[in-house]
C-alpha atoms as a PDB file:
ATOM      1  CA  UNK A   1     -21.867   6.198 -18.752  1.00  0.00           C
ATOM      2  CA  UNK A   2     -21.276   2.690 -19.766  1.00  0.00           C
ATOM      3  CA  UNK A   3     -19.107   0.052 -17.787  1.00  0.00           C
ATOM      4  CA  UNK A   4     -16.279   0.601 -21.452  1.00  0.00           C
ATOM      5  CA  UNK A   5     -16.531   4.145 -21.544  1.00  0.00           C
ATOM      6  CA  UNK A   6     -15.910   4.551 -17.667  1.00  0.00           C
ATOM      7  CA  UNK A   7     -13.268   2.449 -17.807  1.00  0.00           C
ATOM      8  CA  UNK A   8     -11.357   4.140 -20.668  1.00  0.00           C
ATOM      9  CA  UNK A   9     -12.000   7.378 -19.023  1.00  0.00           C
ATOM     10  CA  UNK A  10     -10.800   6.135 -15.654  1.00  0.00           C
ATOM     11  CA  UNK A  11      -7.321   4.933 -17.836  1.00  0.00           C
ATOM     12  CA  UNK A  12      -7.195   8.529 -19.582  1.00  0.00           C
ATOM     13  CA  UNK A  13      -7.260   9.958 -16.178  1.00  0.00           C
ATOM     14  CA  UNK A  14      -4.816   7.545 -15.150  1.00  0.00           C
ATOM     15  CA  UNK A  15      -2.360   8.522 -18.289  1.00  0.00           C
ATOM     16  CA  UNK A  16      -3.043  12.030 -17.559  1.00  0.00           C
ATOM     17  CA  UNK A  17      -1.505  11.724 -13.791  1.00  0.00           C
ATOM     18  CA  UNK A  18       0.517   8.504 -13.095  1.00  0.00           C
ATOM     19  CA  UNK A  19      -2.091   7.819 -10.122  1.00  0.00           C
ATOM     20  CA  UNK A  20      -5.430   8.344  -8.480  1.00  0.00           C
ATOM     21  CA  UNK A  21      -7.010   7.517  -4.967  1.00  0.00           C
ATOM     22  CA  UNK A  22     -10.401   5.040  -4.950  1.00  0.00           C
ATOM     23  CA  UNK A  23     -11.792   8.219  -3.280  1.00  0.00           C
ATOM     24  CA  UNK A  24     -10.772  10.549  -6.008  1.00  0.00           C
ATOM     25  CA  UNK A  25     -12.086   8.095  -8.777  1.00  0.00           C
ATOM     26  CA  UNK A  26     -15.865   7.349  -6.693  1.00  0.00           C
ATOM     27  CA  UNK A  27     -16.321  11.067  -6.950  1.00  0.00           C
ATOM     28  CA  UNK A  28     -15.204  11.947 -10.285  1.00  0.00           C
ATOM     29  CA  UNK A  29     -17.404   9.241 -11.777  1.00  0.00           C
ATOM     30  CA  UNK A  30     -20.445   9.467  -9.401  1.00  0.00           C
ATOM     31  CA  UNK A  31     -20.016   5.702  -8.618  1.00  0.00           C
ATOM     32  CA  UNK A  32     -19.338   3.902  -5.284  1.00  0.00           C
ATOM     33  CA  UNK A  33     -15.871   2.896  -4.140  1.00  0.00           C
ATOM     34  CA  UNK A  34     -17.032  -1.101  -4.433  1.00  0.00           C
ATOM     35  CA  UNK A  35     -18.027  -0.372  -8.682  1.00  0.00           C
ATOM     36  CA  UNK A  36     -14.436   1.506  -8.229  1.00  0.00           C
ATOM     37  CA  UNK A  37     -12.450  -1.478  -6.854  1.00  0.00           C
ATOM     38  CA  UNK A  38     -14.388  -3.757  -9.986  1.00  0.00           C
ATOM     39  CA  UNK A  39     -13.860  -1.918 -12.401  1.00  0.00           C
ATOM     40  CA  UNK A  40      -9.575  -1.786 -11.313  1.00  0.00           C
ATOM     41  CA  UNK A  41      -9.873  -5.009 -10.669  1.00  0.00           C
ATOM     42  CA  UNK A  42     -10.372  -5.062 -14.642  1.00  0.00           C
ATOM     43  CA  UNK A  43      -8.090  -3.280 -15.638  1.00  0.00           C
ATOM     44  CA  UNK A  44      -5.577  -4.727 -13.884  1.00  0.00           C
ATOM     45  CA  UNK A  45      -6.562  -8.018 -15.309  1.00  0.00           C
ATOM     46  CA  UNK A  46      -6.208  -6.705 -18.386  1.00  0.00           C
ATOM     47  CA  UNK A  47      -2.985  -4.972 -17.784  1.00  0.00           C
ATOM     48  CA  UNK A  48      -3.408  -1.318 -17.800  1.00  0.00           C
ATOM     49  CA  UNK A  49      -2.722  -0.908 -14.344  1.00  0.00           C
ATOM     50  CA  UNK A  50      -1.762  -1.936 -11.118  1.00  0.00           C
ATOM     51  CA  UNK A  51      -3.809  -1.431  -7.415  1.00  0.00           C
ATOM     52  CA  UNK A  52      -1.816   0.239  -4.684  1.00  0.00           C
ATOM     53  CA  UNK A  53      -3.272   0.527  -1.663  1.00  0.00           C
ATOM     54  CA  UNK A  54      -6.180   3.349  -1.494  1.00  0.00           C
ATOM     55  CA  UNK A  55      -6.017   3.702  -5.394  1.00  0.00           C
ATOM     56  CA  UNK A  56      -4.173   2.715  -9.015  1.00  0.00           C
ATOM     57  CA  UNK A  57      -1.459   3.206 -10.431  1.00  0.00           C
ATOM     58  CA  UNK A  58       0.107   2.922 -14.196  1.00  0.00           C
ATOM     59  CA  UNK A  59       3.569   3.724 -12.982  1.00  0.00           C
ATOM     60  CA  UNK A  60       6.084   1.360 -13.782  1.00  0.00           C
ATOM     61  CA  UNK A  61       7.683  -1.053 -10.905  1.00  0.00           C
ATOM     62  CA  UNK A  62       9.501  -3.809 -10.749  1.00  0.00           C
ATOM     63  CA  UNK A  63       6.685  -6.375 -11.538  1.00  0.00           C
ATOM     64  CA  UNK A  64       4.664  -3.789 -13.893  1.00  0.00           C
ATOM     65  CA  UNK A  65       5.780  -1.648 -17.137  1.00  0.00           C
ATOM     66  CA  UNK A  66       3.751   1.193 -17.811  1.00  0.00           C
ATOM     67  CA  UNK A  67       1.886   2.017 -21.097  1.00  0.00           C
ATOM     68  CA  UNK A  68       3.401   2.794 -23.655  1.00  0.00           C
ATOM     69  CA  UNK A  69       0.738   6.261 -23.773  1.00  0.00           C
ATOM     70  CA  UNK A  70       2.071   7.034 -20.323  1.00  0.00           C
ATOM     71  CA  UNK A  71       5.868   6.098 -21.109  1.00  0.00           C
ATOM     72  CA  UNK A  72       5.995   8.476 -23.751  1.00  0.00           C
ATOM     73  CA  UNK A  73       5.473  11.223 -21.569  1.00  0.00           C
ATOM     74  CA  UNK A  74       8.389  10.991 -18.905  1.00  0.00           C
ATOM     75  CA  UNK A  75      11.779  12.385 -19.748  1.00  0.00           C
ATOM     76  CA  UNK A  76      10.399  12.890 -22.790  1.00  0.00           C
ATOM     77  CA  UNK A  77      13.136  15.756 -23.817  1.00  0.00           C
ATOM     78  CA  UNK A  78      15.958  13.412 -22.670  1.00  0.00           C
ATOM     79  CA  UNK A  79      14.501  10.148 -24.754  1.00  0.00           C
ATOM     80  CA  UNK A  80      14.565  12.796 -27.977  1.00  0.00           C
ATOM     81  CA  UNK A  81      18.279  13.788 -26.808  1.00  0.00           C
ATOM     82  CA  UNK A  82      19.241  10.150 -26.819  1.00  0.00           C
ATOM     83  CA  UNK A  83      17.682   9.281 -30.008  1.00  0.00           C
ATOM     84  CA  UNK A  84      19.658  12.309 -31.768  1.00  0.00           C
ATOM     85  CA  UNK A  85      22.990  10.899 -30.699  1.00  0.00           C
ATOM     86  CA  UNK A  86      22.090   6.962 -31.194  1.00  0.00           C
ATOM     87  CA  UNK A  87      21.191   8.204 -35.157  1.00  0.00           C
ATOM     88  CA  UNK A  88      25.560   8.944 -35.100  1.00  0.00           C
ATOM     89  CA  UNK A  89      25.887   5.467 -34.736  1.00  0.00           C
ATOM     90  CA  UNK A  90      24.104   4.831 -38.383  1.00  0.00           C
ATOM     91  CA  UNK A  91      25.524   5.150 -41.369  1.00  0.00           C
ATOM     92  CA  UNK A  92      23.869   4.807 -45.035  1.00  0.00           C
ATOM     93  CA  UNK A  93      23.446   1.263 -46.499  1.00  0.00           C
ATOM     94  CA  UNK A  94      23.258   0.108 -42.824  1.00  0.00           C
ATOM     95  CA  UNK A  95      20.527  -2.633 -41.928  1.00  0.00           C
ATOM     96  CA  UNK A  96      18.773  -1.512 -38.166  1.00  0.00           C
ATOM     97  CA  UNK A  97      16.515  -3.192 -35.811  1.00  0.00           C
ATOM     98  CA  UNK A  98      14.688  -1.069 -33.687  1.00  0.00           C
ATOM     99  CA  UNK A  99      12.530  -2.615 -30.765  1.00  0.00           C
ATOM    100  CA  UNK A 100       9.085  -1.307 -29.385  1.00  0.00           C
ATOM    101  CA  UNK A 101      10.316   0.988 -26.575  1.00  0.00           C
ATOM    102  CA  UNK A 102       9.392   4.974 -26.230  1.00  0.00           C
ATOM    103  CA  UNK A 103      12.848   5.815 -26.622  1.00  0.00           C
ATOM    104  CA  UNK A 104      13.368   3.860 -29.584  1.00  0.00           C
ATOM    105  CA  UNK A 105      10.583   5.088 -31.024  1.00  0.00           C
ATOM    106  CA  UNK A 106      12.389   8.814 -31.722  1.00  0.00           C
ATOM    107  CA  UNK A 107      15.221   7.801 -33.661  1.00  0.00           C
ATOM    108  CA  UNK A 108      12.758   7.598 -36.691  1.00  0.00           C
ATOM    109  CA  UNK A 109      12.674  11.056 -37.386  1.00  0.00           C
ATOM    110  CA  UNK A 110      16.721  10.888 -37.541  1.00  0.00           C
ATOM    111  CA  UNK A 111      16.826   8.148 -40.523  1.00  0.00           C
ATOM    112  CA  UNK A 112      15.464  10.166 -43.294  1.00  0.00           C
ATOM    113  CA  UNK A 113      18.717  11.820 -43.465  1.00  0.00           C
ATOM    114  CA  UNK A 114      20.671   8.619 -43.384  1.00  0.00           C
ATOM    115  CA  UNK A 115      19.674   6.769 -46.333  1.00  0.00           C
ATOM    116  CA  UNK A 116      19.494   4.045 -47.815  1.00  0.00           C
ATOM    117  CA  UNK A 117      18.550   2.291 -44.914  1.00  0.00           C
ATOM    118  CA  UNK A 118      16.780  -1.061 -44.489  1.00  0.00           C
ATOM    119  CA  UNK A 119      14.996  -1.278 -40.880  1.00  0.00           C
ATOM    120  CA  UNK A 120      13.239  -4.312 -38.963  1.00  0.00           C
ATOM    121  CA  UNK A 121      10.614  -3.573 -36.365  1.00  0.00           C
ATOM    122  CA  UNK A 122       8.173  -4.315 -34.428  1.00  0.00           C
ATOM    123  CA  UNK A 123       7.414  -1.007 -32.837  1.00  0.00           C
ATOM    124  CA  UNK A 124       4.130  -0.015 -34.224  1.00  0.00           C
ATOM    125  CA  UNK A 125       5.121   3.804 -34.394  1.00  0.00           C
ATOM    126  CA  UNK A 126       8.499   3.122 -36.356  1.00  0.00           C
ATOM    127  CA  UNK A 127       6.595   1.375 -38.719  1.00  0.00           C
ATOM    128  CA  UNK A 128       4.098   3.902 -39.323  1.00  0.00           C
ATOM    129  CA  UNK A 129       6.515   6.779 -39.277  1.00  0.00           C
ATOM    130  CA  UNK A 130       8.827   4.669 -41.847  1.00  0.00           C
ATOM    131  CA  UNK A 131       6.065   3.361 -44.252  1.00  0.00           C
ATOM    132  CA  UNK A 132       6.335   4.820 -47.776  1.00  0.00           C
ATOM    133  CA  UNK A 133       9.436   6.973 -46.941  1.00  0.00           C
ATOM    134  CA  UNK A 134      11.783   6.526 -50.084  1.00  0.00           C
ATOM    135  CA  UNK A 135      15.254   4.969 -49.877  1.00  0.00           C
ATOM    136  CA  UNK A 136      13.929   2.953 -46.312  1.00  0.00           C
ATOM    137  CA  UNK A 137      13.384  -0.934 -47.036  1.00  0.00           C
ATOM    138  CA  UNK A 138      11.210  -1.167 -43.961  1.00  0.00           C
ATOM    139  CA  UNK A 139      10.537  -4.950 -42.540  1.00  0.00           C
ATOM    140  CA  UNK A 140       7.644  -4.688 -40.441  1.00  0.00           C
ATOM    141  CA  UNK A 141       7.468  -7.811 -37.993  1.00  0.00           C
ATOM    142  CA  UNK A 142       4.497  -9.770 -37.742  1.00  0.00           C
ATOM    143  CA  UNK A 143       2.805 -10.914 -34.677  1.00  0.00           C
ATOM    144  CA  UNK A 144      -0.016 -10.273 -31.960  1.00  0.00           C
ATOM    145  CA  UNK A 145      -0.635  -6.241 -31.579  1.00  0.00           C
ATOM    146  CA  UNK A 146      -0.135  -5.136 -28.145  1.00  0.00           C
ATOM    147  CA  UNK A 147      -1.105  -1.935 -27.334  1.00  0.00           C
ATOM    148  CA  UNK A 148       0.025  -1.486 -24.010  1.00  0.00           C
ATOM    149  CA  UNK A 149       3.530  -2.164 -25.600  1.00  0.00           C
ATOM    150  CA  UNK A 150       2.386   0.061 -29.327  1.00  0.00           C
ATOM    151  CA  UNK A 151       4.444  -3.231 -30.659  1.00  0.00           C
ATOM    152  CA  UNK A 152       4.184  -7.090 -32.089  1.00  0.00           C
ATOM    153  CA  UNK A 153       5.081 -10.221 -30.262  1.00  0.00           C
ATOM    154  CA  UNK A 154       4.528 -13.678 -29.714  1.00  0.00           C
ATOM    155  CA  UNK A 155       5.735 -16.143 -31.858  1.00  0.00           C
ATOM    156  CA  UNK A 156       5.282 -14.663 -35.393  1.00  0.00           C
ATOM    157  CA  UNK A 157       7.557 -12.081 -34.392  1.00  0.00           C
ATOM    158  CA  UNK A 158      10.265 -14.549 -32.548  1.00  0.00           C
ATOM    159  CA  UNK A 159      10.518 -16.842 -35.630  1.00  0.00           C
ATOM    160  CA  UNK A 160      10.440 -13.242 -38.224  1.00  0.00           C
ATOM    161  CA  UNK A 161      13.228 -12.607 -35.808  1.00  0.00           C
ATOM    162  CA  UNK A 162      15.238 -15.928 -36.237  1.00  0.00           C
ATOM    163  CA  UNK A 163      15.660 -15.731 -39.569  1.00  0.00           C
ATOM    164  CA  UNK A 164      16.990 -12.143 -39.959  1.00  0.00           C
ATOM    165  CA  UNK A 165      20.231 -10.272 -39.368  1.00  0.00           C
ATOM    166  CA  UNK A 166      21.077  -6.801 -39.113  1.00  0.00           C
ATOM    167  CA  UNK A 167      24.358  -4.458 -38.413  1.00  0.00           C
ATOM    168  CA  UNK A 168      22.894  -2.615 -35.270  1.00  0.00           C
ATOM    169  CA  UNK A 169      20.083  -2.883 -33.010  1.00  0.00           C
ATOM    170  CA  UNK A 170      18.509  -0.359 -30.921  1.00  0.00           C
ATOM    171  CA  UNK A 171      16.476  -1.498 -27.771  1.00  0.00           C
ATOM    172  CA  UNK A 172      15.361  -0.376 -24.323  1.00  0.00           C
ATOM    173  CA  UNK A 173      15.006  -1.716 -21.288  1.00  0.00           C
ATOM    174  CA  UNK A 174      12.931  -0.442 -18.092  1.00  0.00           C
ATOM    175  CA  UNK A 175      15.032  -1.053 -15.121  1.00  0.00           C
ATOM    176  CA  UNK A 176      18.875  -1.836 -14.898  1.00  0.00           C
ATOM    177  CA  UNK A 177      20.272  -2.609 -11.629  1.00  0.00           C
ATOM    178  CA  UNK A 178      24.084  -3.578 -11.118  1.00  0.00           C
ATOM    179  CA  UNK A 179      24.973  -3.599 -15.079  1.00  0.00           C
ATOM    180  CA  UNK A 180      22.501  -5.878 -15.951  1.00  0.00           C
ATOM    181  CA  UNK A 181      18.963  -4.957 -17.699  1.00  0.00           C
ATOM    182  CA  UNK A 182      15.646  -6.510 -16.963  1.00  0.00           C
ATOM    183  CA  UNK A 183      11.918  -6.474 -17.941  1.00  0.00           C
ATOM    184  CA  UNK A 184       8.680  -6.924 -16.458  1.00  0.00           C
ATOM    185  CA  UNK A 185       6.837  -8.808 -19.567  1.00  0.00           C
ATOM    186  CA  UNK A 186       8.573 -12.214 -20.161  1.00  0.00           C
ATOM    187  CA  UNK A 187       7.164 -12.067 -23.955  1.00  0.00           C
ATOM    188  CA  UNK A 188       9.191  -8.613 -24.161  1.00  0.00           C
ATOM    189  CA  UNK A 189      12.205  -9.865 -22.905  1.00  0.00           C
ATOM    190  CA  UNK A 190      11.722 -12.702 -25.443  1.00  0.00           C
ATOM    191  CA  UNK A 191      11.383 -10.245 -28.216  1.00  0.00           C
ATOM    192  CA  UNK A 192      13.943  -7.673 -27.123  1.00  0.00           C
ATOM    193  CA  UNK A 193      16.801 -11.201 -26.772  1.00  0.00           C
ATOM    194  CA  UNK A 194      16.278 -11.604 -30.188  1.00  0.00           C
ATOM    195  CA  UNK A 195      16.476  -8.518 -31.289  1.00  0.00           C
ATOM    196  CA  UNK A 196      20.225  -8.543 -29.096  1.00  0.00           C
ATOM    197  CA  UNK A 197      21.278 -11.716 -30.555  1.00  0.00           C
ATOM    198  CA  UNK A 198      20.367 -10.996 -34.219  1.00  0.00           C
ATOM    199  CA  UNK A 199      22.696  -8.261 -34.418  1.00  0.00           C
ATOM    200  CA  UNK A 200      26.525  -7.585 -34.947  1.00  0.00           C
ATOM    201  CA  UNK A 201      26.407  -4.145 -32.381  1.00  0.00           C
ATOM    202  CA  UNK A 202      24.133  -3.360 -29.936  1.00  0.00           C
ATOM    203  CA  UNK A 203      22.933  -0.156 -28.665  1.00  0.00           C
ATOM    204  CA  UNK A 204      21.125   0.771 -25.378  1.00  0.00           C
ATOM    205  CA  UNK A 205      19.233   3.466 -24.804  1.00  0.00           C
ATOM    206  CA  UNK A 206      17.684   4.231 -21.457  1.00  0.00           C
ATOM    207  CA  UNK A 207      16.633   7.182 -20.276  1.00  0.00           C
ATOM    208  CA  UNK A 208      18.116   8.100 -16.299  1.00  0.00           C
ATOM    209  CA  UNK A 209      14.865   6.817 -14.492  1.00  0.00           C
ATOM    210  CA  UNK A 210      15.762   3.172 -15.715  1.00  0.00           C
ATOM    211  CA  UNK A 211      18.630   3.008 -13.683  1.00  0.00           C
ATOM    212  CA  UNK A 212      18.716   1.717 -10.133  1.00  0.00           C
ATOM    213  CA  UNK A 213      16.162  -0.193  -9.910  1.00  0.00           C
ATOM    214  CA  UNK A 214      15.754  -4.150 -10.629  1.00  0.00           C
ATOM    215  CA  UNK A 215      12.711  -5.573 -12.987  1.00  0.00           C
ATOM    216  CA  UNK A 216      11.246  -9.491 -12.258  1.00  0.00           C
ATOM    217  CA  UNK A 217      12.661 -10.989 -15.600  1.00  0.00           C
ATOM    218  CA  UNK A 218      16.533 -10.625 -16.744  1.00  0.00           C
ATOM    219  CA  UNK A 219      17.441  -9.276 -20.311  1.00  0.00           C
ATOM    220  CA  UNK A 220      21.458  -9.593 -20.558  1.00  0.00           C
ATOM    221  CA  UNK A 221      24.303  -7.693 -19.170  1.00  0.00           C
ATOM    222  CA  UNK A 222      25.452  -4.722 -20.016  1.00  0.00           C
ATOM    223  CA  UNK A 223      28.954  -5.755 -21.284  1.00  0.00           C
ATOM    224  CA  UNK A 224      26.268  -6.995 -24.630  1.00  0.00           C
ATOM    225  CA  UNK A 225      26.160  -3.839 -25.858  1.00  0.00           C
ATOM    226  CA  UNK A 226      28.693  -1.117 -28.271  1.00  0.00           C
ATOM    227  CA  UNK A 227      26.941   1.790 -26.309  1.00  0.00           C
ATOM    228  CA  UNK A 228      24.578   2.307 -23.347  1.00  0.00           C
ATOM    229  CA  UNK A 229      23.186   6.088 -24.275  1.00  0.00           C
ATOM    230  CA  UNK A 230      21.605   7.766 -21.296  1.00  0.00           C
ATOM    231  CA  UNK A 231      20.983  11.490 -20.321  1.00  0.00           C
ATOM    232  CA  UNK A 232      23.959  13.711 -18.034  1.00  0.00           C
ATOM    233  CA  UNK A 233      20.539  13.440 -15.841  1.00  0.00           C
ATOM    234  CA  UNK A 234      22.155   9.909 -14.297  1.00  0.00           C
ATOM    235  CA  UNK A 235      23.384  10.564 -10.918  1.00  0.00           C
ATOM    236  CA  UNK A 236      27.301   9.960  -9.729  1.00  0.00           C
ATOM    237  CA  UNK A 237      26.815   6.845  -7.940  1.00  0.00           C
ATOM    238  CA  UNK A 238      24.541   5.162 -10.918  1.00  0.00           C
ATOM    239  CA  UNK A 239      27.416   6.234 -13.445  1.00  0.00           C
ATOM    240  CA  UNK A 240      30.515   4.739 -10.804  1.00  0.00           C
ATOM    241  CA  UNK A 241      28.530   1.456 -10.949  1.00  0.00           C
ATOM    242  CA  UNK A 242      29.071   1.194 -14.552  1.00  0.00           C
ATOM    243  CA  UNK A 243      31.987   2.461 -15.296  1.00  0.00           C
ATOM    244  CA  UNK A 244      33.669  -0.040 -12.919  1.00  0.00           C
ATOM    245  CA  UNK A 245      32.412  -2.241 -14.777  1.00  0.00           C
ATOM    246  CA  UNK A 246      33.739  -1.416 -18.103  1.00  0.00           C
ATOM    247  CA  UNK A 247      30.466  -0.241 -19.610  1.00  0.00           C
ATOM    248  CA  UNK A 248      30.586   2.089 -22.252  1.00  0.00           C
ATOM    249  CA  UNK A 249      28.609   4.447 -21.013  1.00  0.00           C
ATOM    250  CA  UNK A 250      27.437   7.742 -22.931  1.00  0.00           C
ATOM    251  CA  UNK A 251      25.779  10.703 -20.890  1.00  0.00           C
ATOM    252  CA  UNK A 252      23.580  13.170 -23.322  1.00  0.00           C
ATOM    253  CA  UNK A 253      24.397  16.855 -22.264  1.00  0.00           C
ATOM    254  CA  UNK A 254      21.285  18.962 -22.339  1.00  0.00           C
END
């Protein structure tokens, strides 16, 4: 097997289970725990990943966001839950922006039934759900493909962004500690800013695991947003946090 292939394989694994040991990865792929440690070393260049001690990981922490593959996976039935009720928040003739996060990502399937619609986005499986769907004016913004992110950004995308307005944005963020939400990727936080600012409401939508926990680069406050949509999964203490204060906080029932 080829340096590429091992490497992709090693990543599939990785999506597949969160984590895996050096040892566990030398004897899957045959090779020795120093062609294990290059090939991380790698990947973590690259991004996919991140070494822990004895292994990998592509868990999210507070330096690291996970990929988008692996996202998709957790909470999955509370993301779709959260989706369902941001859609209430849309009405017909309604201009969205919808930003590249997992969550995000479900509240496509709800617009069909809300038309017209005109969208912006840069989250590459919006756009492709969206394309060609009749009585959607779908802005697609431009920029550098990420695929850890399955969204555009860079500058393209910021100055797309600049010039455009909308009556509600949807975005994500992956941690929020102390009513304020953060990122790991500075040219995220960038993006997702924008996408705040360029808007007359704001929604949030953040799935319970999000909560708690700081990320290295500041987004805004929660007091920003119309709505902070979450699942009835979000412990007691989490919830007192932000209800002191004054979020308006929305727990999904199952």
């Amino acid at each position: 097997m080829k340096a590429d292939e091992r490497r992709a394989a090693m990543m599939a694994l990785l999506m597949e289970r969160g984590a895996a040991s050096v040892e566990e990865l030398s004897q899957r792929f045959r090779i020795s725990k120093m062609t294990v440690h290059r090939d991380l070393d790698e990947l973590e260049a690259s991004g996919q990943l991140r070494k822990v001690r004895g292994g990998a990981s592509v868990q999210s922490s507070a330096m690291f966001q996970a990929d988008f593959r692996y996202r998709q996976k957790i909470a999955a039935g509370e993301k779709a839950r959260i989706a369902a009720a941001a859609a209430a928040f849309i009405e017909p003739g309604m201009t969205l922006m919808i930003d590249d996060s997992s969550t995000a990502a479900n509240l496509a399937t709800h617009l069909p039934q809300r038309l017209p619609l005109t969208v912006i986005s840069n989250n590459l499986s919006v756009i492709s759900e969206l394309a060609g769907v009749a009585g959607i004016e779908l802005m697609a913004l431009g920029g550098q493909y990420s695929r850890k992110f399955n969204g555009f950004f860079g500058l393209l995308t910021e100055d797309a962004l600049r010039g455009l307005r909308a009556d509600i944005s949807f975005i994500s963020a992956s941690a929020i500690y102390q009513g304020e939400a953060f990122h790991q990727d500075p040219e995220v936080v960038q993006t997702k800013r924008l996408i705040v600012k360029g808007a007359e409401r704001r929604v949030l939508l953040a799935d319970h695991t999000k909560f708690g926990r700081p990320g290295l680069h500041f987004l805004t406050g929660l007091e920003t947003f119309s709505a902070v949509l979450t699942g009835d999964e979000l412990d007691a203490a989490q919830r007192a946090v932000l209800t002191e204060k004054g979020v308006s906080l929305h727990c999904i029932a199952a």
